[in-house]
C-alpha atoms as a PDB file:
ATOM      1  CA  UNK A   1      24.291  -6.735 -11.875  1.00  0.00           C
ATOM      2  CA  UNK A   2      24.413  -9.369  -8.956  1.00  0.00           C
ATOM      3  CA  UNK A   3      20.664  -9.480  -7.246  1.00  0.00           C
ATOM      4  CA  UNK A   4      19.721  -8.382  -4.155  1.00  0.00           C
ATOM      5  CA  UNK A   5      18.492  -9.664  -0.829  1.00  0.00           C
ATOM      6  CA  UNK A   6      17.476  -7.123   0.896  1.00  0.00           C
ATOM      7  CA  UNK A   7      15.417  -6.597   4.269  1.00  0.00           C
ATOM      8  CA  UNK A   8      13.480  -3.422   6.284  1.00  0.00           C
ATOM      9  CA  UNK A   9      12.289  -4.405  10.016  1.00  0.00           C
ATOM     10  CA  UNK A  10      10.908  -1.648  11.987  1.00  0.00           C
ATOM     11  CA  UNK A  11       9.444  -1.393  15.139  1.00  0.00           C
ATOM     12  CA  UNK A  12       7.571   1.801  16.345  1.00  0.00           C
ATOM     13  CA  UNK A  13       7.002   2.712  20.292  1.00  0.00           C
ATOM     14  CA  UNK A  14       5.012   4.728  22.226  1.00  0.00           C
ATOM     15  CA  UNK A  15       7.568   6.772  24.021  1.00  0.00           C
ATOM     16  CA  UNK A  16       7.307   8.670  27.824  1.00  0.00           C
ATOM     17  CA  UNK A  17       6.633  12.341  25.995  1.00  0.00           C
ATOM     18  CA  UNK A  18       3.243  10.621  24.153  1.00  0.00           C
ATOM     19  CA  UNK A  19       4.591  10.538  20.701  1.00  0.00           C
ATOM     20  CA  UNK A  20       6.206   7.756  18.606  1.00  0.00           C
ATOM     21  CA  UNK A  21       9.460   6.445  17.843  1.00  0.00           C
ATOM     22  CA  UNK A  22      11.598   3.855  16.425  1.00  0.00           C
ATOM     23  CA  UNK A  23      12.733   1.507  19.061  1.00  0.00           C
ATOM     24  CA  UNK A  24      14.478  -0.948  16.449  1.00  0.00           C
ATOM     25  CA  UNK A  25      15.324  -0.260  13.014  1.00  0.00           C
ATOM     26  CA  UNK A  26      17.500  -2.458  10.049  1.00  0.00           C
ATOM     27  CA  UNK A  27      17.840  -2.470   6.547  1.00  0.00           C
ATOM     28  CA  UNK A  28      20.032  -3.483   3.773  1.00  0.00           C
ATOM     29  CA  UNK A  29      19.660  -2.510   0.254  1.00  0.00           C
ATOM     30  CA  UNK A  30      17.820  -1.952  -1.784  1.00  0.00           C
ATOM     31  CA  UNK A  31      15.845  -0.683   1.421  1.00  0.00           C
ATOM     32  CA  UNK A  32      16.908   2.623   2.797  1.00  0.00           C
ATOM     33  CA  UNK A  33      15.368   4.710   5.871  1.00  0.00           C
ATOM     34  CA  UNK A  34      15.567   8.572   5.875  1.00  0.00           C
ATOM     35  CA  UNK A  35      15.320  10.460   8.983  1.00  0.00           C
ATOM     36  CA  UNK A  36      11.688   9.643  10.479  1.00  0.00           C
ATOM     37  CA  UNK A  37       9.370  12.822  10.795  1.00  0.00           C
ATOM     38  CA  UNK A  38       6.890  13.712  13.765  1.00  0.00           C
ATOM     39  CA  UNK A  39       4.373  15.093  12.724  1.00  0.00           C
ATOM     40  CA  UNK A  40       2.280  16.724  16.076  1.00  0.00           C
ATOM     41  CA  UNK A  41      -0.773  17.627  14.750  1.00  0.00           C
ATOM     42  CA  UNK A  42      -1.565  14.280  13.710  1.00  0.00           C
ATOM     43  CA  UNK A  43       0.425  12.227  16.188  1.00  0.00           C
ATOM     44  CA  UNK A  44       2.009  10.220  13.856  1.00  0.00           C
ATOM     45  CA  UNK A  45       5.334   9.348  12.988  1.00  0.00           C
ATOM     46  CA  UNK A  46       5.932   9.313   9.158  1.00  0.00           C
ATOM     47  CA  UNK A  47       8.889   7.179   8.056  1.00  0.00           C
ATOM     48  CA  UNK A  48       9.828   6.894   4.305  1.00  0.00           C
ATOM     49  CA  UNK A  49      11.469   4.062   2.651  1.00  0.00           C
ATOM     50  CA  UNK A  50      13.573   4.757   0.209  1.00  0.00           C
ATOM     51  CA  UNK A  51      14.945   2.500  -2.956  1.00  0.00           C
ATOM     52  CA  UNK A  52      18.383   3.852  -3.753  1.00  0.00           C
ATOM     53  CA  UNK A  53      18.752   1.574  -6.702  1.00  0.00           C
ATOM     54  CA  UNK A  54      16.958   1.930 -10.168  1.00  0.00           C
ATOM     55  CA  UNK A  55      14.593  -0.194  -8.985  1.00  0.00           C
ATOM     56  CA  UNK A  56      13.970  -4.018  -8.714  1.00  0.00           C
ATOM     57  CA  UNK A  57      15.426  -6.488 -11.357  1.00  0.00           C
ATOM     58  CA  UNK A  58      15.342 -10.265 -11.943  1.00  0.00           C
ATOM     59  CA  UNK A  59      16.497 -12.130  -9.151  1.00  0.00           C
ATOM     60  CA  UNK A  60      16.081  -9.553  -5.834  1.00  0.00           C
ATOM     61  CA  UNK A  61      14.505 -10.719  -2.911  1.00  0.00           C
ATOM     62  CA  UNK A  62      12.537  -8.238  -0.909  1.00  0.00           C
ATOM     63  CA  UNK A  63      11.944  -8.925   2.870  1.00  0.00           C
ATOM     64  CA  UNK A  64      10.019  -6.234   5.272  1.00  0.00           C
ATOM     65  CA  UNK A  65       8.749  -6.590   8.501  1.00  0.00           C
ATOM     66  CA  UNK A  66       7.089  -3.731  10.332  1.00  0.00           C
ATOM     67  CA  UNK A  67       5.371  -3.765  13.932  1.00  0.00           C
ATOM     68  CA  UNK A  68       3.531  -0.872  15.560  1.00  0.00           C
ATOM     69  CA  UNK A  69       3.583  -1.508  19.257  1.00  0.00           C
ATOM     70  CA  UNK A  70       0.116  -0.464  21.677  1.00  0.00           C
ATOM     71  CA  UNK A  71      -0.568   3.725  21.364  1.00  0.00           C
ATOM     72  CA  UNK A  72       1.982   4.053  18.728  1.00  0.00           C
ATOM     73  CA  UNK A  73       1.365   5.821  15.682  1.00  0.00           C
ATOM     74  CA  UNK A  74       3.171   4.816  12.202  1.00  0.00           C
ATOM     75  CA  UNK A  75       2.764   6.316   8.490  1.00  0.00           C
ATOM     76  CA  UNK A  76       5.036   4.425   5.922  1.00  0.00           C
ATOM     77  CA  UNK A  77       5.377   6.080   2.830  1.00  0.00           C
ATOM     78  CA  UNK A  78       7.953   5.808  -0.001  1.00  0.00           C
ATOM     79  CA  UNK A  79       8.870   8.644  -2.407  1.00  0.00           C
ATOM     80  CA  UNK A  80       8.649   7.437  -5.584  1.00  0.00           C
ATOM     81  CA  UNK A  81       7.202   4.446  -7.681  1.00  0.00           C
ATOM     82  CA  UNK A  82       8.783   0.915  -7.404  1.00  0.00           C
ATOM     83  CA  UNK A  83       9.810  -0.008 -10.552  1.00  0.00           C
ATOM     84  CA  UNK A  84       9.680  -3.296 -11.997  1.00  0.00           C
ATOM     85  CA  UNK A  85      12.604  -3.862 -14.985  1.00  0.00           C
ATOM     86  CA  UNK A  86      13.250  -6.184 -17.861  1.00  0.00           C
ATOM     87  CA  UNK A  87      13.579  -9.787 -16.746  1.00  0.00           C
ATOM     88  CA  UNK A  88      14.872 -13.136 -18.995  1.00  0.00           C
ATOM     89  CA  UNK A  89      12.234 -15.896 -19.626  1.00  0.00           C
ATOM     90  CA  UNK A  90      11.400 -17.179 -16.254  1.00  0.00           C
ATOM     91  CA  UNK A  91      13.395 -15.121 -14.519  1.00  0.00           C
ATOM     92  CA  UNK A  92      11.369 -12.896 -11.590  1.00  0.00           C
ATOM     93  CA  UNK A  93      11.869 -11.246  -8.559  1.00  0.00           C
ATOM     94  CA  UNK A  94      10.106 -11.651  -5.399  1.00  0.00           C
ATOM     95  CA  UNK A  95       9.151  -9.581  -1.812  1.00  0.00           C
ATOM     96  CA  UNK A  96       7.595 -10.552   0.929  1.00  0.00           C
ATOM     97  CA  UNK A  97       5.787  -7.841   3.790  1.00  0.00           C
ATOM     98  CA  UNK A  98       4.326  -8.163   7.185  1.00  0.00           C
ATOM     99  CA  UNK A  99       2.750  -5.552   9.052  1.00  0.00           C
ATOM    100  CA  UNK A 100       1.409  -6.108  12.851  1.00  0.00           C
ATOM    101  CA  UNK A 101      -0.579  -2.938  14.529  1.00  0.00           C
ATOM    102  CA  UNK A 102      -1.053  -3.485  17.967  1.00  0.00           C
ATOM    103  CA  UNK A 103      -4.282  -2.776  20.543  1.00  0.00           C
ATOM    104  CA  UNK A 104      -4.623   1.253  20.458  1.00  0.00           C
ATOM    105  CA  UNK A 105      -2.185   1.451  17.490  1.00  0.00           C
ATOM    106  CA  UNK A 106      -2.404   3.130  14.155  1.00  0.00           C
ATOM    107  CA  UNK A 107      -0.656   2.215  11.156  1.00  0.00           C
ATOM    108  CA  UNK A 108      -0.756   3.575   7.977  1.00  0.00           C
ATOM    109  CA  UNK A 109       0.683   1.994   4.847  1.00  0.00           C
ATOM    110  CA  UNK A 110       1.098   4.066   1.763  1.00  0.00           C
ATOM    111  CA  UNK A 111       3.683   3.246  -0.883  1.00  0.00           C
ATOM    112  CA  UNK A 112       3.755   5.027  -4.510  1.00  0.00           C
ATOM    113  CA  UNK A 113       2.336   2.677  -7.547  1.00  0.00           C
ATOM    114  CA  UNK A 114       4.078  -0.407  -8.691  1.00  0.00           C
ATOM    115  CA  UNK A 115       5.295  -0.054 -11.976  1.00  0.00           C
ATOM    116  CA  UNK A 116       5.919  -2.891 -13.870  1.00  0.00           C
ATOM    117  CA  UNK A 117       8.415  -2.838 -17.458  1.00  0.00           C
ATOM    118  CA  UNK A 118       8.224  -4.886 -20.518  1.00  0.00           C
ATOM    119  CA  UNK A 119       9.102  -8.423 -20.077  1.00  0.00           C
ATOM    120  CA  UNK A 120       8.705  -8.117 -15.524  1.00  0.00           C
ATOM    121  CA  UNK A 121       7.241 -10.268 -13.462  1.00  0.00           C
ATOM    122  CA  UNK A 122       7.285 -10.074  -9.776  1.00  0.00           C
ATOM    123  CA  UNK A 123       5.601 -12.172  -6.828  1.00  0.00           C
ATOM    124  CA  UNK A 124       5.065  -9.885  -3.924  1.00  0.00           C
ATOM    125  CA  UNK A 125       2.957 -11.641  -0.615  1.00  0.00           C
ATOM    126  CA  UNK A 126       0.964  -9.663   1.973  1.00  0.00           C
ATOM    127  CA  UNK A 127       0.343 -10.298   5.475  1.00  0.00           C
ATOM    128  CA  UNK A 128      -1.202  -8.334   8.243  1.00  0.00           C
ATOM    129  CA  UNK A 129      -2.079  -9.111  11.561  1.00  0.00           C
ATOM    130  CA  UNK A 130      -4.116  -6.438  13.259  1.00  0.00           C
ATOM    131  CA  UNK A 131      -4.944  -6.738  17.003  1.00  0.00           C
ATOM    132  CA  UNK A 132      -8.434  -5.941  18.371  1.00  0.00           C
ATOM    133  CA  UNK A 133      -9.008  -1.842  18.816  1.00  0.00           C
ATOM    134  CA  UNK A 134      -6.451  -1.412  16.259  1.00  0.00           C
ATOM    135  CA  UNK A 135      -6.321   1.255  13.409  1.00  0.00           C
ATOM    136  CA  UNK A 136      -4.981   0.561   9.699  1.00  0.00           C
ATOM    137  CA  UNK A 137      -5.164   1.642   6.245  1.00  0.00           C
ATOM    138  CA  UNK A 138      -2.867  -0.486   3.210  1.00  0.00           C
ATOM    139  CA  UNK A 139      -3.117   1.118   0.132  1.00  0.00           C
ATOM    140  CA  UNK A 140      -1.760  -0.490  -2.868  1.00  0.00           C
ATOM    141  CA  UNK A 141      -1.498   0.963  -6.106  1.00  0.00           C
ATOM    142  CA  UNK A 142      -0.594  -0.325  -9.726  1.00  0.00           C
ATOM    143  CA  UNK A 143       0.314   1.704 -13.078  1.00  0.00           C
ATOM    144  CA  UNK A 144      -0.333  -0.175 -16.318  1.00  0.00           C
ATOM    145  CA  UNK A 145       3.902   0.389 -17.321  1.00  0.00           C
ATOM    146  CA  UNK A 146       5.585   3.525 -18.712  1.00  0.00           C
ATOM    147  CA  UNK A 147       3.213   4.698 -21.094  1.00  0.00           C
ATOM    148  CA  UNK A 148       5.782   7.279 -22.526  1.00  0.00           C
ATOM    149  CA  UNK A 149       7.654   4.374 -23.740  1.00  0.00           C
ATOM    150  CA  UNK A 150       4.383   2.332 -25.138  1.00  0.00           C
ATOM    151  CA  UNK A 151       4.925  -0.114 -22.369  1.00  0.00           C
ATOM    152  CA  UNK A 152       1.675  -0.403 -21.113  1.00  0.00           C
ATOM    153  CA  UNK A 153       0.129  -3.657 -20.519  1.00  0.00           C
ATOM    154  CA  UNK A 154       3.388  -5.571 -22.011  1.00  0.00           C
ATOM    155  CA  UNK A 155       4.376  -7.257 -18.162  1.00  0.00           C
ATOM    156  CA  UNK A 156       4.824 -10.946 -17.956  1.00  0.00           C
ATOM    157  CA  UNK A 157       3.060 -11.826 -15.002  1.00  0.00           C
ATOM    158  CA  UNK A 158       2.275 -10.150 -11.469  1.00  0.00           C
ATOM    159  CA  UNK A 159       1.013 -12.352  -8.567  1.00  0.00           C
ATOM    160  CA  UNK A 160       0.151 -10.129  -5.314  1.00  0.00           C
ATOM    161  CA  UNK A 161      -1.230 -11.753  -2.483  1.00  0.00           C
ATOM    162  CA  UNK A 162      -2.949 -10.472   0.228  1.00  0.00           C
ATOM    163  CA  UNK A 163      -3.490 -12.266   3.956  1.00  0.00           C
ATOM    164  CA  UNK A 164      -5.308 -10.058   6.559  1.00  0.00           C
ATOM    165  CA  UNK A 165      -6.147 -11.166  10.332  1.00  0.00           C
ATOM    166  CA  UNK A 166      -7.714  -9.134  13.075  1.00  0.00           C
ATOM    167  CA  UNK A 167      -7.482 -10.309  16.724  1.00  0.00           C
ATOM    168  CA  UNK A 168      -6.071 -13.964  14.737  1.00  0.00           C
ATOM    169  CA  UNK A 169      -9.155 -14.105  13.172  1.00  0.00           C
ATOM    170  CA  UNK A 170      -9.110 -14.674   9.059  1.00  0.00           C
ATOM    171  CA  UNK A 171     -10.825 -11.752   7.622  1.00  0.00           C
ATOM    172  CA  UNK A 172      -9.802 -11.674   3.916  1.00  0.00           C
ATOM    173  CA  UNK A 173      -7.370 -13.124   1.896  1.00  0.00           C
ATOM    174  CA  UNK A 174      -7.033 -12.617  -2.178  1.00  0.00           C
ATOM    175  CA  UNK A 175      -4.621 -13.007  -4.795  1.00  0.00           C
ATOM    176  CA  UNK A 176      -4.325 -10.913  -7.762  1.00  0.00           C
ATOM    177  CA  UNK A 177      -2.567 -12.819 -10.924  1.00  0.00           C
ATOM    178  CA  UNK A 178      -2.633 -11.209 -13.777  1.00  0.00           C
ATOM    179  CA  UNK A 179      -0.849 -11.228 -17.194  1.00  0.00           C
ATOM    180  CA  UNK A 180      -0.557  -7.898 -18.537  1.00  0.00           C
ATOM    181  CA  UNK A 181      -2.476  -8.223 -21.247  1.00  0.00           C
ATOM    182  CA  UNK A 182      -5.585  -9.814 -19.429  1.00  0.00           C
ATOM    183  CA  UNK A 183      -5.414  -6.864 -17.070  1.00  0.00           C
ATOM    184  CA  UNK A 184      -5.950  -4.880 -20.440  1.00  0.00           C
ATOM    185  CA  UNK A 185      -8.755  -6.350 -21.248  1.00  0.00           C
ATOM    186  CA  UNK A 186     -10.615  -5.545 -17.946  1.00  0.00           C
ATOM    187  CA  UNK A 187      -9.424  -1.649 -18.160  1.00  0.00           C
ATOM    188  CA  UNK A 188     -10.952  -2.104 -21.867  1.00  0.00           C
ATOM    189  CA  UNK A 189     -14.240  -3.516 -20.191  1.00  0.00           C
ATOM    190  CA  UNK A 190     -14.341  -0.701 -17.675  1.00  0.00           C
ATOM    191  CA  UNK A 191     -13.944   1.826 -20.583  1.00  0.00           C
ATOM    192  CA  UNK A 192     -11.566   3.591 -18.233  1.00  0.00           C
ATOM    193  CA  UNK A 193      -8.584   3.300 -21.490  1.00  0.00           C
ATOM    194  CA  UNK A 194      -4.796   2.532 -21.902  1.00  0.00           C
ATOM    195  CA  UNK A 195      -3.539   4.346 -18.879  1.00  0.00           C
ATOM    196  CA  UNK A 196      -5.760   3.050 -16.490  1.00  0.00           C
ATOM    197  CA  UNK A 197      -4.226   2.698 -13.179  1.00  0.00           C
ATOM    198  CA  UNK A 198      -5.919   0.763  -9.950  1.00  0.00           C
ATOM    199  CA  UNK A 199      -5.705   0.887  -6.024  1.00  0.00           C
ATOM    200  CA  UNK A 200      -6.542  -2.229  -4.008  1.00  0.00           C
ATOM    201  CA  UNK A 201      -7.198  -0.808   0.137  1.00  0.00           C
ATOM    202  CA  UNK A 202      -7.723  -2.435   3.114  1.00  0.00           C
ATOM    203  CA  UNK A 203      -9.370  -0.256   6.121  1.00  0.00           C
ATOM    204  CA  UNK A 204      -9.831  -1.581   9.877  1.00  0.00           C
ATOM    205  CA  UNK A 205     -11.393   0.913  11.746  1.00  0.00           C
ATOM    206  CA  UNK A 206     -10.528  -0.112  15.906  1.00  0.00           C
ATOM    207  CA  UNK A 207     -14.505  -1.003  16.497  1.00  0.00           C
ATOM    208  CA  UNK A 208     -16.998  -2.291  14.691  1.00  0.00           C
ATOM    209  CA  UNK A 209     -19.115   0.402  12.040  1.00  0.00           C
ATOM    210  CA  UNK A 210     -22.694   0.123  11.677  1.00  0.00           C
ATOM    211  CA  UNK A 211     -23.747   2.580   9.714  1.00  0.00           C
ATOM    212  CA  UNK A 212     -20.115   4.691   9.335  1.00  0.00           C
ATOM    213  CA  UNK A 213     -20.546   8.485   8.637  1.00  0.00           C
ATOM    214  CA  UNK A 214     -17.898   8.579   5.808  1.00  0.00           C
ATOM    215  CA  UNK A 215     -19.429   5.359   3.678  1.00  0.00           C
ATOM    216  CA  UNK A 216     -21.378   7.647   1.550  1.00  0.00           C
ATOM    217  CA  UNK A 217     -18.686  10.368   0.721  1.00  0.00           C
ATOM    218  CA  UNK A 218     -16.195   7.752  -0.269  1.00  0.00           C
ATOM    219  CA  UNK A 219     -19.181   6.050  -2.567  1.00  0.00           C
ATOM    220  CA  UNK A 220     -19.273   9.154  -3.970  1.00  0.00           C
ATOM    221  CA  UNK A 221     -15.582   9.513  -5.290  1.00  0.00           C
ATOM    222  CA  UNK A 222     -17.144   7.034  -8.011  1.00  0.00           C
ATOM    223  CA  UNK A 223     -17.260   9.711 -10.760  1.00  0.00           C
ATOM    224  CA  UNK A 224     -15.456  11.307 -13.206  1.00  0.00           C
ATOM    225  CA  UNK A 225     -14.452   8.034 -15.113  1.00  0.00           C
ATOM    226  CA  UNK A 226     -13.079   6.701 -11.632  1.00  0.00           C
ATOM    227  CA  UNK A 227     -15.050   3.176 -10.579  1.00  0.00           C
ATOM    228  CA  UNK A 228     -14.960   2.742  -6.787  1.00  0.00           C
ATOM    229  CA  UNK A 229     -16.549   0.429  -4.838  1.00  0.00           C
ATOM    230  CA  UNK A 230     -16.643  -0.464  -1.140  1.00  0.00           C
ATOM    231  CA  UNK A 231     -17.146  -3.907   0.706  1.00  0.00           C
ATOM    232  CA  UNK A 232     -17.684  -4.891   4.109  1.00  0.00           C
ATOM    233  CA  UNK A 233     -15.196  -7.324   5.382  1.00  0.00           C
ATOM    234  CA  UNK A 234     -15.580 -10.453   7.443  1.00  0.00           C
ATOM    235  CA  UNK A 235     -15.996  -9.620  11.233  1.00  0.00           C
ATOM    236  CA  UNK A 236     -14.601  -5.811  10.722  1.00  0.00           C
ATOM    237  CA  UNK A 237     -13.516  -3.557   8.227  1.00  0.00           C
ATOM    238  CA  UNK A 238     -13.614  -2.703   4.585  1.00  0.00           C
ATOM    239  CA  UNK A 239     -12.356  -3.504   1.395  1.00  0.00           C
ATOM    240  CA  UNK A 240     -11.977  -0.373  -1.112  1.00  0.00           C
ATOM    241  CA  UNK A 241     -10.990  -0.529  -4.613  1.00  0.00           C
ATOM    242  CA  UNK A 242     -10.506   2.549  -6.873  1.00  0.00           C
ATOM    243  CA  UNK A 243     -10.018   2.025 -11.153  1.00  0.00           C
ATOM    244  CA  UNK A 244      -8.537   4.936 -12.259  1.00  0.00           C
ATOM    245  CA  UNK A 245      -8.432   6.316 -15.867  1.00  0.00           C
ATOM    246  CA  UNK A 246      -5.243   7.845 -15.451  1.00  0.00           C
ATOM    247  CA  UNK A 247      -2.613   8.477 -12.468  1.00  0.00           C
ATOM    248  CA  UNK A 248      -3.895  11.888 -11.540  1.00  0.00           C
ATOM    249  CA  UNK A 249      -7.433  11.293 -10.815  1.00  0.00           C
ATOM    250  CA  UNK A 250      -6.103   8.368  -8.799  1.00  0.00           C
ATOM    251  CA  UNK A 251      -4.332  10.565  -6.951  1.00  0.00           C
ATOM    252  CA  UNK A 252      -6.781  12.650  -6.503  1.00  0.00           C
ATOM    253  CA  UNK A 253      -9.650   9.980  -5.461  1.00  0.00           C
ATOM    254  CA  UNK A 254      -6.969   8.973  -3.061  1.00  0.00           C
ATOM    255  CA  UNK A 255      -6.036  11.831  -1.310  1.00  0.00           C
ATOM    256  CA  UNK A 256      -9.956  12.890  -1.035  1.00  0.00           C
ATOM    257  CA  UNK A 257     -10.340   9.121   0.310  1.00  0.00           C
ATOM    258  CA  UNK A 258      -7.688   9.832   2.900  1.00  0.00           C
ATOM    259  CA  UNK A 259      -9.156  13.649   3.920  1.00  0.00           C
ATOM    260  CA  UNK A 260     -12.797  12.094   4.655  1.00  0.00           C
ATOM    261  CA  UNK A 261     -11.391   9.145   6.603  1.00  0.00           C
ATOM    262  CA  UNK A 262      -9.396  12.055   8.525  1.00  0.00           C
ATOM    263  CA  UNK A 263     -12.658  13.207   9.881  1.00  0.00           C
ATOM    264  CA  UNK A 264     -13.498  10.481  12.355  1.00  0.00           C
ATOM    265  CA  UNK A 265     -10.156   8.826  12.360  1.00  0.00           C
ATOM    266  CA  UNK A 266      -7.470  11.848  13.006  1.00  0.00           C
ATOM    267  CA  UNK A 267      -4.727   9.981  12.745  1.00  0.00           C
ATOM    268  CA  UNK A 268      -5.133   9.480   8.996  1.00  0.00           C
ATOM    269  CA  UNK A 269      -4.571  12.871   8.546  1.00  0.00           C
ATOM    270  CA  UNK A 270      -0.302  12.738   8.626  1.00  0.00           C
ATOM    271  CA  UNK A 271       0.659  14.838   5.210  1.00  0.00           C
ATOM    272  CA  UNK A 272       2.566  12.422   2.915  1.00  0.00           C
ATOM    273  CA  UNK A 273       5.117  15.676   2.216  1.00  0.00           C
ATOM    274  CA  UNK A 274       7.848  15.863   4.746  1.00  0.00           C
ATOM    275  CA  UNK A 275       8.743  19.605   5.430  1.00  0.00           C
END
């Protein structure tokens, strides 16, 4: 099968009306864009990306850019889990995201796990530029393989970097390299077992939190064999990261993560389903 080069560029408007649409949209395979849903009780316009291949194989090249322009509102989900296949020695695929929320805009980014197959290894680089009184929440999530299949653990190599600026202002920036067998040794350290799975979030909250009334209820997701913890980043924001001991109390911790955030930040509160 011949690789892929494929690109997703969106651009998201306030319209007249108050609500949010697409001004600009483009894709080519494997990207694909279904029919973007407004939801009213949130104010936020859910668009999901779809993958209408298998999944991503040795040699694609992934390219997405998406902008949210000022009072927009964007959720960016995709429907299922991006799968990582089979690769020859030294062969690897690679994708590349930006993601720019403008003053007064929300963005939320929430993709389904990365999945990576015996013998994958993928390169995938981060970069978001938030402006000041901006809203966003990245989550990224990774599953250990198919454990069905005793796969888990057996990846060649996954490098994800992540680059995050507020108002052009460096506020973290981390890269996760990993083997998949040294990433099995830190699930084994955690206790959390084989099918551990993880979530790596970013939140920017539009002004600066002192003492923020959800803090403690997300702590407190730390139970039931889940590790959470929660950072303060540079200048503004948090860091959240969630090690699961299996994909449905990941879920779970995520979906409770997103309801208290929902609170004092409505615009989190988009449901993922479309109706």
């Amino acid at each position: 099968m011949n690789a892929l080069d494929g690109h997703l560029h969106l651009r998201a408007v306030r319209a007249s009306d108050g609500s949010t649409a697409l001004s600009a949209q483009s894709f080519r395979a494997p990207f694909h864009l279904s029919k973007p849903n407004w939801d009213p009780d949130a104010e936020v316009l859910h668009a999901q990306v779809v993958n209408p291949t298998a999944g991503i194989l040795e040699g694609d090249r992934l390219e997405s850019s998406i902008s949210v322009d000022v009072g927009a509102a964007l959720l960016v989900t995709t429907p299922s889990a991006s799968r990582l296949f089979r690769m020859t020695e030294g062969g690897h695929a690679t994708g590349r995201q930006h993601f720019a929320v403008a003053r007064d805009a929300t963005l939320e980014v929430f993709p389904e796990p990365i999945v990576p197959h015996r013998g994958s290894t993928y390169f995938q680089e981060t970069t978001i530029d938030a402006a000041e009184g901006s809203t966003l929440l990245f989550i990224d999530q990774l599953m250990p393989g198919r454990l069905a299949h005793g796969e888990a653990w057996s990846w060649d190599r996954l490098v994800l970097g992540l680059t995050v600026r507020r108002a052009g202002e460096l506020i973290l920036r981390e890269r996760f390299d990993q083997t998949g067998a040294s990433l099995r040794s830190l699930a084994e350290f955690s206790g959390t077992g084989a099918g551990s799975c993880f979530a790596n979030i970013v939140f920017l909250p539009p002004t600066m939190e002192i003492d923020p009334s959800w803090r403690a209820d997300i702590a407190a997701l730390h139970r039931d064999g889940v590790w959470l913890g929660v950072s303060r980043l540079r200048q503004i924001g948090w860091s959240i990261r969630i090690v699961s001991p299996d994909p449905i109390r990941l879920r779970d911790t995520l979906a409770n993560l997103r309801a208290t955030l929902r609170l004092s930040y409505p615009r989190l509160g988009c449901g993922l389903r479309r109706p």
